[in-house]
N, C-alpha and C. Protein backbone atom coordinates (compact mmCIF):
# COMPACT_ATOMS: atom_id res chain seq x y z
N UNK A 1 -5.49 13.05 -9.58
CA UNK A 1 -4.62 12.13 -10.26
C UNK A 1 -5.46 10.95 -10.75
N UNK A 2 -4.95 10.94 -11.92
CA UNK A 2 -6.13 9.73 -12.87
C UNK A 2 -5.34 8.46 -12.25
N UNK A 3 -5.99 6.75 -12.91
CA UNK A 3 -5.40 5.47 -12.91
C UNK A 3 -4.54 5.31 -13.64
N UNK A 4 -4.50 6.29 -14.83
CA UNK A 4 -3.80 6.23 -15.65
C UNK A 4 -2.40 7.11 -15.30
N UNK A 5 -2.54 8.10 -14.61
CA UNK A 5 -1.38 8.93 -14.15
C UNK A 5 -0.34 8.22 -12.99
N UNK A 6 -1.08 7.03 -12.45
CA UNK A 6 -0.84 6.57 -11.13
C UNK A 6 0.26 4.87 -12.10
N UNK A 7 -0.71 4.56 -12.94
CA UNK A 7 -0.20 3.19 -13.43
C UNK A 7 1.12 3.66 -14.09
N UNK A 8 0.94 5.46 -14.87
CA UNK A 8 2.56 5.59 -15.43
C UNK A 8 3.82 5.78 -14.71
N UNK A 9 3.49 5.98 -13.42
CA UNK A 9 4.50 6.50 -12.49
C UNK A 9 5.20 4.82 -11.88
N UNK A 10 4.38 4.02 -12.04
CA UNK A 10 4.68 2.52 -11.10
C UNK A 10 6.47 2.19 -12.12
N UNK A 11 6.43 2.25 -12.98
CA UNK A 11 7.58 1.76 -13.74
C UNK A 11 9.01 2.70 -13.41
N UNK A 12 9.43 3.84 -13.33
CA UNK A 12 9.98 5.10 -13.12
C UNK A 12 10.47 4.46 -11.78
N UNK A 13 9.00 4.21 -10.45
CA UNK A 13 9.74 3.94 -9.08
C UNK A 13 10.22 2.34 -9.02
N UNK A 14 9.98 1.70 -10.12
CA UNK A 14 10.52 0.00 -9.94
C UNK A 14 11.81 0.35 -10.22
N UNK A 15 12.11 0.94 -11.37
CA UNK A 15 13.86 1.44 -11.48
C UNK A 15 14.28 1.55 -10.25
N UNK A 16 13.66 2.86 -9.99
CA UNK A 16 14.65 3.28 -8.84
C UNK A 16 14.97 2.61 -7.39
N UNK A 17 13.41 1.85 -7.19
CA UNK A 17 13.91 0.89 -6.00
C UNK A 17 15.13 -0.07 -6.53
N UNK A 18 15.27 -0.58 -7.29
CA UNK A 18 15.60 -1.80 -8.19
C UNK A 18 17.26 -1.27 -8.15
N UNK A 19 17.38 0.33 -8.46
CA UNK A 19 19.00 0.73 -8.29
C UNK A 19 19.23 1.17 -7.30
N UNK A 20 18.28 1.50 -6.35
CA UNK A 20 18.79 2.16 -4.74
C UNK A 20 19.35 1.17 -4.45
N UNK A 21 18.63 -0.29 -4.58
CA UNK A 21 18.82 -1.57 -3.98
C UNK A 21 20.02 -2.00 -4.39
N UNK A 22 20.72 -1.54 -5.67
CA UNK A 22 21.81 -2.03 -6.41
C UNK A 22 21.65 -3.79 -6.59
N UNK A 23 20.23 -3.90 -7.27
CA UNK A 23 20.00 -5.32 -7.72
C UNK A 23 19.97 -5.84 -8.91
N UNK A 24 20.23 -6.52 -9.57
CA UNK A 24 20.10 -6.49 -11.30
C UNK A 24 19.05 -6.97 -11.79
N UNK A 25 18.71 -6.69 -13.15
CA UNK A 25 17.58 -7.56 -13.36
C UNK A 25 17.50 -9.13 -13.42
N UNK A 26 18.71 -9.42 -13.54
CA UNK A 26 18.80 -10.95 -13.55
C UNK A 26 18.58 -11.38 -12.31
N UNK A 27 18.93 -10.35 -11.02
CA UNK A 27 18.81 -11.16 -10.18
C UNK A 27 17.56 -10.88 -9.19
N UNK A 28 16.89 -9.70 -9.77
CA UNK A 28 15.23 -9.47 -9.46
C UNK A 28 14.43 -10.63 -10.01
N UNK A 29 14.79 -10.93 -11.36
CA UNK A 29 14.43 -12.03 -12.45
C UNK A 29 14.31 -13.45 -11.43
N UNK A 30 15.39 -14.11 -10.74
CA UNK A 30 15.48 -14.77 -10.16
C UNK A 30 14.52 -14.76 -8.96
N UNK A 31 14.59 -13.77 -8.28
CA UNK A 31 13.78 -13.87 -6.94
C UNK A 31 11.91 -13.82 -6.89
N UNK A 32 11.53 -13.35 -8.07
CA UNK A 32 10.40 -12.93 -8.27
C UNK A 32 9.71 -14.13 -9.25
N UNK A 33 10.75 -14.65 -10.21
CA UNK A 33 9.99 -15.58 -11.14
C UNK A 33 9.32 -14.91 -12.55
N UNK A 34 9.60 -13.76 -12.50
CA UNK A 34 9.20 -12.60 -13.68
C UNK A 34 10.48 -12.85 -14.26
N UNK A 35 10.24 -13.00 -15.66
CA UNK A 35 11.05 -13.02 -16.61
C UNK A 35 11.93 -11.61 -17.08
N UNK A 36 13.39 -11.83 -17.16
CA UNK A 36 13.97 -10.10 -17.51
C UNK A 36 13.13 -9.44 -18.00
N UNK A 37 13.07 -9.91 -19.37
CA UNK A 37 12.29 -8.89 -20.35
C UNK A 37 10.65 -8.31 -19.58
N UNK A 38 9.92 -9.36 -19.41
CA UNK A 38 9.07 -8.80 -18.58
C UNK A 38 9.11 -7.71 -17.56
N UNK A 39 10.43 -7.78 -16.54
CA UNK A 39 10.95 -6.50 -15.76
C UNK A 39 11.00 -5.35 -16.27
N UNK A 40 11.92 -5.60 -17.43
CA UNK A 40 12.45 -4.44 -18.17
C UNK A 40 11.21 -3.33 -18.65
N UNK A 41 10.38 -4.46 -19.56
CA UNK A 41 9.07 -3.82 -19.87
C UNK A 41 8.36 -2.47 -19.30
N UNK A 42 8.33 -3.67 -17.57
CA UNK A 42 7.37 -3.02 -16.74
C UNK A 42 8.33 -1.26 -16.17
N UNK A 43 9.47 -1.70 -15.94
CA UNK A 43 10.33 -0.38 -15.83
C UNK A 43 10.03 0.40 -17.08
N UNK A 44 10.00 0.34 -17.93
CA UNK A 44 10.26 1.31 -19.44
C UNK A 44 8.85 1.95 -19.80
N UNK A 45 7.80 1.52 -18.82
CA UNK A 45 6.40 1.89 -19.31
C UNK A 45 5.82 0.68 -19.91
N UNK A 46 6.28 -0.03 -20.65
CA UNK A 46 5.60 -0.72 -21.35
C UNK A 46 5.04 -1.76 -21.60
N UNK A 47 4.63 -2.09 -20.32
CA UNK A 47 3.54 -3.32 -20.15
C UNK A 47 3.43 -2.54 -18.74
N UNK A 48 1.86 -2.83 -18.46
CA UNK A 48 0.99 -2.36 -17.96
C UNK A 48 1.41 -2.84 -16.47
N UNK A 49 1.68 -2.67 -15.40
CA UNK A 49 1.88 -3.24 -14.20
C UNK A 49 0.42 -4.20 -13.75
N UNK A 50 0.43 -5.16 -12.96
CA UNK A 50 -0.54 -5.73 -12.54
C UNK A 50 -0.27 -6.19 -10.91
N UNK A 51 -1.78 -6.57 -10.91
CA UNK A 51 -1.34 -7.09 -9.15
C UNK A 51 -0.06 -8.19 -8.95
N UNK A 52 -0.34 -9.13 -10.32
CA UNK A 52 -0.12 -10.30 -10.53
C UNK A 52 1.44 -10.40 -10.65
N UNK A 53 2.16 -9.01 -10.95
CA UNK A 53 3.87 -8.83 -10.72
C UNK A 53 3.92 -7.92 -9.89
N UNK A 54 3.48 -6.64 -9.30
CA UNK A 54 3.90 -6.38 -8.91
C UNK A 54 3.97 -6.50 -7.04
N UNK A 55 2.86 -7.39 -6.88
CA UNK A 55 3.18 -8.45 -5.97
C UNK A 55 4.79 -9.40 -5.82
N UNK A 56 5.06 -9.96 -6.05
CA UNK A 56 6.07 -11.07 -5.76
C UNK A 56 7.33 -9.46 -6.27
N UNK A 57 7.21 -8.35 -6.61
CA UNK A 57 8.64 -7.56 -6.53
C UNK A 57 8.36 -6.45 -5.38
N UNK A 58 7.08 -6.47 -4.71
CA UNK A 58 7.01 -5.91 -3.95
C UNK A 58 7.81 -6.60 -2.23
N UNK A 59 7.54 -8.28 -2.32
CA UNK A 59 7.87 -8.93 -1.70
C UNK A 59 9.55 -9.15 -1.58
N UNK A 60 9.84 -9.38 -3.00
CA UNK A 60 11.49 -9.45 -3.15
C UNK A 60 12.35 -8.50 -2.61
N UNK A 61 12.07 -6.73 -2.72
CA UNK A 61 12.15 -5.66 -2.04
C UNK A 61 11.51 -5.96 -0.70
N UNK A 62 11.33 -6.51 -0.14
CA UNK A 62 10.48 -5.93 1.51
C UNK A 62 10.03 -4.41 1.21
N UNK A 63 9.23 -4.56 0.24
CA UNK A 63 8.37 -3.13 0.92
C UNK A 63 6.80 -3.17 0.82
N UNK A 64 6.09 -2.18 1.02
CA UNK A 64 4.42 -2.25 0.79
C UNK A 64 4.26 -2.05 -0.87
N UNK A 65 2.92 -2.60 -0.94
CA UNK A 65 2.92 -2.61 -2.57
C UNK A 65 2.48 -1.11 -2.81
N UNK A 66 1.67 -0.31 -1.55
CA UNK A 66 1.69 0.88 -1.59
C UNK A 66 2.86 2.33 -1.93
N UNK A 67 3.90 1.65 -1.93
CA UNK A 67 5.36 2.09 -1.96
C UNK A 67 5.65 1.81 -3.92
N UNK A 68 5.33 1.00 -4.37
CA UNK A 68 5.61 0.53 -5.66
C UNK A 68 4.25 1.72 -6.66
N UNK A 69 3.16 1.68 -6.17
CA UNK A 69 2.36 2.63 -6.89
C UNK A 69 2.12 4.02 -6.32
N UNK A 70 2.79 4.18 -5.73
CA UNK A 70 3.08 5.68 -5.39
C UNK A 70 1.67 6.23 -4.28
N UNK A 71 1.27 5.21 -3.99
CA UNK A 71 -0.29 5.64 -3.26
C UNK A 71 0.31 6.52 -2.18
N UNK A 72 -0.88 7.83 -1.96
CA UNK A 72 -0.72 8.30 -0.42
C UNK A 72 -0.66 8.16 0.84
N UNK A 73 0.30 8.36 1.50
CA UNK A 73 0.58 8.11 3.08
C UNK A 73 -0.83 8.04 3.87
N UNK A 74 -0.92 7.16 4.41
CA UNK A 74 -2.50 7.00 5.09
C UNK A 74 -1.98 8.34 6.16
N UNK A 75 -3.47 8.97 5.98
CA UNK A 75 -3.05 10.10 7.67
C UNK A 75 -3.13 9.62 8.81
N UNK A 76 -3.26 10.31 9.84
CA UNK A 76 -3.47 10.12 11.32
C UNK A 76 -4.79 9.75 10.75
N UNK A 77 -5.11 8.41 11.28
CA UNK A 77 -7.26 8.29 11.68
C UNK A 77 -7.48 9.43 12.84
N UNK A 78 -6.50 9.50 13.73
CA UNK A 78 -7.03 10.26 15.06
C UNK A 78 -8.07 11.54 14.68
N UNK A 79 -8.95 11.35 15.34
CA UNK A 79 -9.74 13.03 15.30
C UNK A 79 -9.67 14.18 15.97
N UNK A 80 -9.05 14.80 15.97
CA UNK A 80 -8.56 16.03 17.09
C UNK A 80 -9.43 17.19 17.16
N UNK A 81 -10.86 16.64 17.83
CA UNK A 81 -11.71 17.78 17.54
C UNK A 81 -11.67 18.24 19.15
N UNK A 82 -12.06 19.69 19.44
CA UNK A 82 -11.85 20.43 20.44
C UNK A 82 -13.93 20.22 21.20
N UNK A 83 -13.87 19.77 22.76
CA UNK A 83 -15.15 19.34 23.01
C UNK A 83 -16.06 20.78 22.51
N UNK A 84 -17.38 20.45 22.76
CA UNK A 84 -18.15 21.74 22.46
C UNK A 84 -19.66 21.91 23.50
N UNK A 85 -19.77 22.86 24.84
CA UNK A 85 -19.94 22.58 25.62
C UNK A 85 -21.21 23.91 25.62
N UNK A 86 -22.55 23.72 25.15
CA UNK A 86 -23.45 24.18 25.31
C UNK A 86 -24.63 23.68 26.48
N UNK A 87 -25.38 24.34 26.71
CA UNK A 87 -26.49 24.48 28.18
C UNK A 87 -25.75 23.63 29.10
N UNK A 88 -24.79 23.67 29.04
CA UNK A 88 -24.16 22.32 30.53
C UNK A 88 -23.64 21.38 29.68
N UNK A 89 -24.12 20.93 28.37
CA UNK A 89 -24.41 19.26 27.92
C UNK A 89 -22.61 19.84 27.09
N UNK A 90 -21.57 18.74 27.15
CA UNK A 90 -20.70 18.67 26.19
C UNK A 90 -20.86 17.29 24.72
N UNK A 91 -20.29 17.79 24.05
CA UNK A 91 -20.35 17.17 22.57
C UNK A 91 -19.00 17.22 22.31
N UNK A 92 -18.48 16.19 21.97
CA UNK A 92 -17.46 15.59 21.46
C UNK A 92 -17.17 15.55 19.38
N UNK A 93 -16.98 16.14 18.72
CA UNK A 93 -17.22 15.29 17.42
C UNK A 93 -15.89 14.19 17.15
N UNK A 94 -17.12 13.27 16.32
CA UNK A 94 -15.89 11.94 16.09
C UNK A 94 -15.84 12.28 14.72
N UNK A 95 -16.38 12.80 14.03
CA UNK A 95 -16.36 13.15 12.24
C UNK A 95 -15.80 13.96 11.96
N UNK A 96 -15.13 14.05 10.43
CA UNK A 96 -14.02 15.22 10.20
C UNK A 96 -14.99 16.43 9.65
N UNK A 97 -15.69 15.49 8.54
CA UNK A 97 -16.42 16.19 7.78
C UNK A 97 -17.67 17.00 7.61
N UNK A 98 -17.98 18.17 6.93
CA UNK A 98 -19.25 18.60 7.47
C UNK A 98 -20.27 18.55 5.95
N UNK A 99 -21.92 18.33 6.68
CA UNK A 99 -22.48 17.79 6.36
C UNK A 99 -22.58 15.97 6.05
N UNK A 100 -23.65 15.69 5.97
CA UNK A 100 -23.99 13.93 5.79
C UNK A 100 -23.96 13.80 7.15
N UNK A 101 -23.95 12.16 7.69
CA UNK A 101 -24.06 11.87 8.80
C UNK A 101 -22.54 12.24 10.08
N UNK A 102 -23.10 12.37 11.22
CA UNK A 102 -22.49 13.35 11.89
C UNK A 102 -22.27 12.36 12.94
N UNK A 103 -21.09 11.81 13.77
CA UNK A 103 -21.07 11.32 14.65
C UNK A 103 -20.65 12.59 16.21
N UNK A 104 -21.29 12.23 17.06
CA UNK A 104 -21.01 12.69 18.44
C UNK A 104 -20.50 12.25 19.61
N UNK A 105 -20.07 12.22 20.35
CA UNK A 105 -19.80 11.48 21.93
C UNK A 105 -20.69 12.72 22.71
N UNK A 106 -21.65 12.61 23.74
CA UNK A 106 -22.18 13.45 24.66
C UNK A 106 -21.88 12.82 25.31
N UNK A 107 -21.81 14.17 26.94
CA UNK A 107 -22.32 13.95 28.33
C UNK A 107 -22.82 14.89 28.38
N UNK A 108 -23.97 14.48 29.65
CA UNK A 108 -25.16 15.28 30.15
C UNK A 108 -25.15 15.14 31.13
N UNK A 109 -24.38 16.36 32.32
CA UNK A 109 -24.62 16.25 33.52
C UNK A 109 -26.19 15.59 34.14
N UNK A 110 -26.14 15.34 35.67
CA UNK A 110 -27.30 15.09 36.03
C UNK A 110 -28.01 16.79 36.11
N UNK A 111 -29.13 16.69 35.87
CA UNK A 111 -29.95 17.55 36.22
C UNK A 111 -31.55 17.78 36.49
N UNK A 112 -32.22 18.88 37.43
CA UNK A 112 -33.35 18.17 37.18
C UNK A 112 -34.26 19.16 36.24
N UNK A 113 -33.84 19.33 34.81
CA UNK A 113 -34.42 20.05 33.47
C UNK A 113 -35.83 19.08 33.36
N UNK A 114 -36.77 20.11 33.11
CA UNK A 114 -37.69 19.71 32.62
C UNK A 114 -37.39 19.61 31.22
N UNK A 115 -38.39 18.31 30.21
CA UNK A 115 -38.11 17.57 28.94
C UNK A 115 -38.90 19.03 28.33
N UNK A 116 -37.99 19.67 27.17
CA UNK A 116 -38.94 20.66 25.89
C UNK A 116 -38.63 20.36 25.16
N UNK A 117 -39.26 19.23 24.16
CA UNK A 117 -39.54 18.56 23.13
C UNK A 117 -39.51 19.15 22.19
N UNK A 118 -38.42 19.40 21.13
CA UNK A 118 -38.28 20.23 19.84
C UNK A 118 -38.06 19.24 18.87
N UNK A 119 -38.66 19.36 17.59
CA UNK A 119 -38.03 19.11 16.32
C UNK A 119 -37.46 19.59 15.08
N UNK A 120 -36.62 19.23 14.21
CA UNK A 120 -35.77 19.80 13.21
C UNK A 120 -35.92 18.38 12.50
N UNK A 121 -35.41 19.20 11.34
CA UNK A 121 -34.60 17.95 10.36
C UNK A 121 -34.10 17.23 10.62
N UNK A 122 -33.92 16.00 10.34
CA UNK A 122 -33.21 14.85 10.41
C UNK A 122 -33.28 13.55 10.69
N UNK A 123 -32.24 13.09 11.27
CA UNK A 123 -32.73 11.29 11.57
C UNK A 123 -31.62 11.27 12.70
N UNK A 124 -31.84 10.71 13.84
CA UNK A 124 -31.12 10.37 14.67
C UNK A 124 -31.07 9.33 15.15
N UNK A 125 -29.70 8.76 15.77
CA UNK A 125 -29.32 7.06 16.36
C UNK A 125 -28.46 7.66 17.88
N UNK A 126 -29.01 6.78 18.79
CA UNK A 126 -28.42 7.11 20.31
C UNK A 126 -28.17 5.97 20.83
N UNK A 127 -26.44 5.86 21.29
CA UNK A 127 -26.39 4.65 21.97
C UNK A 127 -25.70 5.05 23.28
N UNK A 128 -26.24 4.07 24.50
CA UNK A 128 -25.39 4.72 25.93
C UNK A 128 -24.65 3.92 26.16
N UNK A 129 -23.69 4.66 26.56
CA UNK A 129 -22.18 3.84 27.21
C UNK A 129 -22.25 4.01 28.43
N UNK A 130 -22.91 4.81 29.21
CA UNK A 130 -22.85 4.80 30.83
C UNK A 130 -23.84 6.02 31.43
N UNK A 131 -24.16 5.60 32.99
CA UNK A 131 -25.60 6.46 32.93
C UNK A 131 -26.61 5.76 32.59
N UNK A 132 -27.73 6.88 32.85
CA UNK A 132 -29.27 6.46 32.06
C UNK A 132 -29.31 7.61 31.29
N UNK A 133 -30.07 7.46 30.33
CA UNK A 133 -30.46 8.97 29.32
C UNK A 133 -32.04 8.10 29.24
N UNK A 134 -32.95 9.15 29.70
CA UNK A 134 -34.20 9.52 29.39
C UNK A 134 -34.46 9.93 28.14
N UNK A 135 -35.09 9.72 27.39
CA UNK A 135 -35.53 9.92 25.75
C UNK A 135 -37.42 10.21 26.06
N UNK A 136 -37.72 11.43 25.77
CA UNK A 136 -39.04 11.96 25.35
C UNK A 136 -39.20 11.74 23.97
N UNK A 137 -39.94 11.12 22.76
CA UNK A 137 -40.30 11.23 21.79
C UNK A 137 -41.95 10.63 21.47
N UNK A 138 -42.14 12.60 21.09
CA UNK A 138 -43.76 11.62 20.88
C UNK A 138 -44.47 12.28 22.53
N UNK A 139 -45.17 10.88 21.99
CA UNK A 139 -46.21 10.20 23.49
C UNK A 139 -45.22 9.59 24.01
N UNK A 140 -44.05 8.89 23.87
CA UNK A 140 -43.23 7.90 24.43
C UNK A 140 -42.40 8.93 25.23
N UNK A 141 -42.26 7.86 26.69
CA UNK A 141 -40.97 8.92 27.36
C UNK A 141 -40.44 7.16 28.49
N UNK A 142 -39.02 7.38 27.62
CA UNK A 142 -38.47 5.85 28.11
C UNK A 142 -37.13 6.02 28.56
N UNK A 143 -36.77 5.59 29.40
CA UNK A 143 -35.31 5.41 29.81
C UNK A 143 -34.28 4.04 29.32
N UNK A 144 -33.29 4.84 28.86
CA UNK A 144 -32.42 3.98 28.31
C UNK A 144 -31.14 3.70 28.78
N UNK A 145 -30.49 2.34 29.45
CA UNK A 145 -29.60 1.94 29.98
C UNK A 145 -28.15 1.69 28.92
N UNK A 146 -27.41 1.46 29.77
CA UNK A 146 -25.77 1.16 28.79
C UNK A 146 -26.11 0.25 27.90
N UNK A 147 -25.89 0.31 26.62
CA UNK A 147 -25.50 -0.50 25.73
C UNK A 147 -26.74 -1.03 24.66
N UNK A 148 -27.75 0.30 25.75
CA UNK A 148 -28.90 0.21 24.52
C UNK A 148 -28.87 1.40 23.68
N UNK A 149 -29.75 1.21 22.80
CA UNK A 149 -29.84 2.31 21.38
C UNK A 149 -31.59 2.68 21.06
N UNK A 150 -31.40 3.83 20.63
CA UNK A 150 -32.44 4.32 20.37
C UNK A 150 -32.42 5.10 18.95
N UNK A 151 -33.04 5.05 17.76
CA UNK A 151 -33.07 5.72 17.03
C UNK A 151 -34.64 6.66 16.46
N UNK A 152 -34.77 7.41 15.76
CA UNK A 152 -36.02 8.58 15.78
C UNK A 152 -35.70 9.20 14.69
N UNK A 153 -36.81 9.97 14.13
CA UNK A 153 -37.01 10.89 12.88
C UNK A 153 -37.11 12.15 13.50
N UNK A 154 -36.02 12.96 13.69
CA UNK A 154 -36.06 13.90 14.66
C UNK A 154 -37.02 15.45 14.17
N UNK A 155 -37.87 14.83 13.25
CA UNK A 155 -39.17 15.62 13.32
C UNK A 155 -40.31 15.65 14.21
N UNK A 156 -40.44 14.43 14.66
CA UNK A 156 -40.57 14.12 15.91
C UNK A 156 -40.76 14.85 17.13
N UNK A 157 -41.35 15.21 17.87
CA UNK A 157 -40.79 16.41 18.50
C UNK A 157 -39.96 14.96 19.50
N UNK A 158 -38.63 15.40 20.80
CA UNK A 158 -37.89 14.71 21.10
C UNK A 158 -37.50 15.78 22.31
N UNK A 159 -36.69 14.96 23.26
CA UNK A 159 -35.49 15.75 24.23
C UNK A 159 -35.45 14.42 25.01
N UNK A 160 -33.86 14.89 25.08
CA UNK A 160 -33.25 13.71 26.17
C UNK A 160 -32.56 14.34 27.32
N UNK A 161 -31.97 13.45 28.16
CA UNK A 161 -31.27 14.26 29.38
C UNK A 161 -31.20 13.14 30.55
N UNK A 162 -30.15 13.46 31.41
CA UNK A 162 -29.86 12.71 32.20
C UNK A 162 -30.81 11.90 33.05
N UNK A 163 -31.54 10.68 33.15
CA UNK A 163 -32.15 9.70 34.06
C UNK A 163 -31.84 9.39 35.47
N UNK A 164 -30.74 9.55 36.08
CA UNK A 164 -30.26 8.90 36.86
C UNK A 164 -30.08 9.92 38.16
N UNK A 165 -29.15 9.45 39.17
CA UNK A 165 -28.50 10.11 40.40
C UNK A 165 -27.37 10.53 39.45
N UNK A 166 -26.74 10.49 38.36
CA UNK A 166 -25.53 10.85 37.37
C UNK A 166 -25.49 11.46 36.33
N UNK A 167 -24.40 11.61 35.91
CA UNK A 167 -24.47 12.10 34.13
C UNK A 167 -24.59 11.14 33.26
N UNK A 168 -24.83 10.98 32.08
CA UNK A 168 -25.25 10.23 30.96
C UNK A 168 -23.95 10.72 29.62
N UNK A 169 -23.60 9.10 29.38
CA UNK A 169 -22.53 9.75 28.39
C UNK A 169 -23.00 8.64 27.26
N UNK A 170 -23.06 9.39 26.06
CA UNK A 170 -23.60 8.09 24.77
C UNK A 170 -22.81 8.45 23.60
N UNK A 171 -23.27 7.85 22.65
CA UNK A 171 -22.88 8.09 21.16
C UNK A 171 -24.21 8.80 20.56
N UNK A 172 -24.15 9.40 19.09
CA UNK A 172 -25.01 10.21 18.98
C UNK A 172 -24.54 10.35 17.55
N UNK A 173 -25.08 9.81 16.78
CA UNK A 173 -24.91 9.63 15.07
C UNK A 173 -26.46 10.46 14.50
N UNK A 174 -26.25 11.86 13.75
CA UNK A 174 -27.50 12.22 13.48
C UNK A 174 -27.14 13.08 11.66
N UNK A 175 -28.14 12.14 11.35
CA UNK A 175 -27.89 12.49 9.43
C UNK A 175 -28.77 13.59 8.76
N UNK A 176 -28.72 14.11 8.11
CA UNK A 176 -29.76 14.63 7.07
C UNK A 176 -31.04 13.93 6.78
N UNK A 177 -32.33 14.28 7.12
CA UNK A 177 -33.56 13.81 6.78
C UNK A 177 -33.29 13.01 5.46
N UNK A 178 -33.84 11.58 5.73
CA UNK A 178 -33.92 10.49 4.73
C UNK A 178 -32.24 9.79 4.94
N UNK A 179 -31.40 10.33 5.67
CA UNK A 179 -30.09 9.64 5.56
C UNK A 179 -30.59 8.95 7.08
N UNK A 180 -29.92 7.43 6.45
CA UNK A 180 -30.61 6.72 8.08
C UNK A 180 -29.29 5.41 8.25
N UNK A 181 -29.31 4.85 9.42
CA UNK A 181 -27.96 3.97 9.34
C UNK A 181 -28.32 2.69 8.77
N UNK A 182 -27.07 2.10 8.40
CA UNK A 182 -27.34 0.71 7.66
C UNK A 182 -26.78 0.05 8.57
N UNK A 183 -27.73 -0.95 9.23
CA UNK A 183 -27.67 -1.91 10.12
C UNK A 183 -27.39 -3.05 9.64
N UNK A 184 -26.07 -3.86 9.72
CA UNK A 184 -25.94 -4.95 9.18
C UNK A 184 -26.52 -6.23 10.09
N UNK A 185 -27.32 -6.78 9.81
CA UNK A 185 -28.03 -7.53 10.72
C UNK A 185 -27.24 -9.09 10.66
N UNK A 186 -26.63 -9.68 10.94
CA UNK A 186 -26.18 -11.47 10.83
C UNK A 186 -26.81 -12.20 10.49
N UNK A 187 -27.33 -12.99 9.71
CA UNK A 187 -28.06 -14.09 9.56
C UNK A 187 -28.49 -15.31 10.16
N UNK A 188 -29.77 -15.52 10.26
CA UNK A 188 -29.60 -16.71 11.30
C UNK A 188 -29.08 -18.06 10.43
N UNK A 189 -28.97 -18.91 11.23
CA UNK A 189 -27.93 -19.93 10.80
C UNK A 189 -29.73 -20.91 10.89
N UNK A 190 -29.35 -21.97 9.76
CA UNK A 190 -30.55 -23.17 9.10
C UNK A 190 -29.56 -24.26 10.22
């Protein structure tokens, strides 16, 4: 559906709210500060709807201005993905979509796995919410506590896994080689 398919439909549903409501134009006219003819217009097609009216008749109606341009019902945000529970380790997905960047929830039981350092494509970001997770990358082999992050070029060779007397549960955002996260950093204050 074009802007243009969306802007012709806005006039068609001002009618009809306008007669469900059994309101007149004189007295939409009144509440809104839009002049009849201007109403009429905007009902008949023929002047272009804007934020600038159809604001204050969205208000006069109590409804969303989403309701006046016919926009789609927001869906459930919820993600209803089913866990996914390979060598022991479960994966959660938080993303609907496949391909581009990929969000995860893991846990990693405790265990005592030796680290086999593999690489593939991509770029990866790791943050822990509870637990320790051990991170091998490289020459580097570091343990990482709650609420820290770790990110890597998962060409790299890499393996992680539980640190602790526990399981390790984190976040786990991993993109397509060259897709990397945009860190909005705050500014320091002068």
């Amino acid at each position: 559906m074009t802007a243009d398919d969306v802007l012709a439909g806005v006039g068609p549903r001002l009618r009809q709210l306008r007669k469900e409501r059994e309101v007149t134009l004189a007295a939409l006219s009144g509440a809104t500060g839009i002049s009849v003819s201007t109403l009429s217009r905007l009902e008949s097609g023929l002047r272009k709807p804007s934020l600038e009216l159809l604001l204050p008749i969205a208000q006069a109606h109590q409804v969303p201005l989403d309701e006046l341009v016919g926009a789609p019902p927001v869906r459930d945000p919820r993600v209803h993905a089913e866990p996914i529970t390979r060598h022991g380790r479960t994966h959660w997905p938080l993303t609907r979509q496949a391909g581009g960047l990929q969000a995860f929830k893991v846990l990693i039981p405790r265990s005592e796995e030796e680290p086999d350092p593999r690489t593939h494509e991509g770029y990866e970001w790791l943050y822990v919410l509870s637990g320790r997770l051990r991170l091998v990358l490289g020459r580097h082999d570091v343990v990482l506590a709650p609420g820290e992050a770790a990110e890597f070029d998962t060409r790299v060779p890499h393996w992680f896994g539980s640190a602790g007397e526990g399981p390790v549960e984190f976040l786990s955002l991993f993109g397509p080689q060259g897709e990397r996260m945009h860190v909005r950093a705050r500014p320091k204050r002068s």
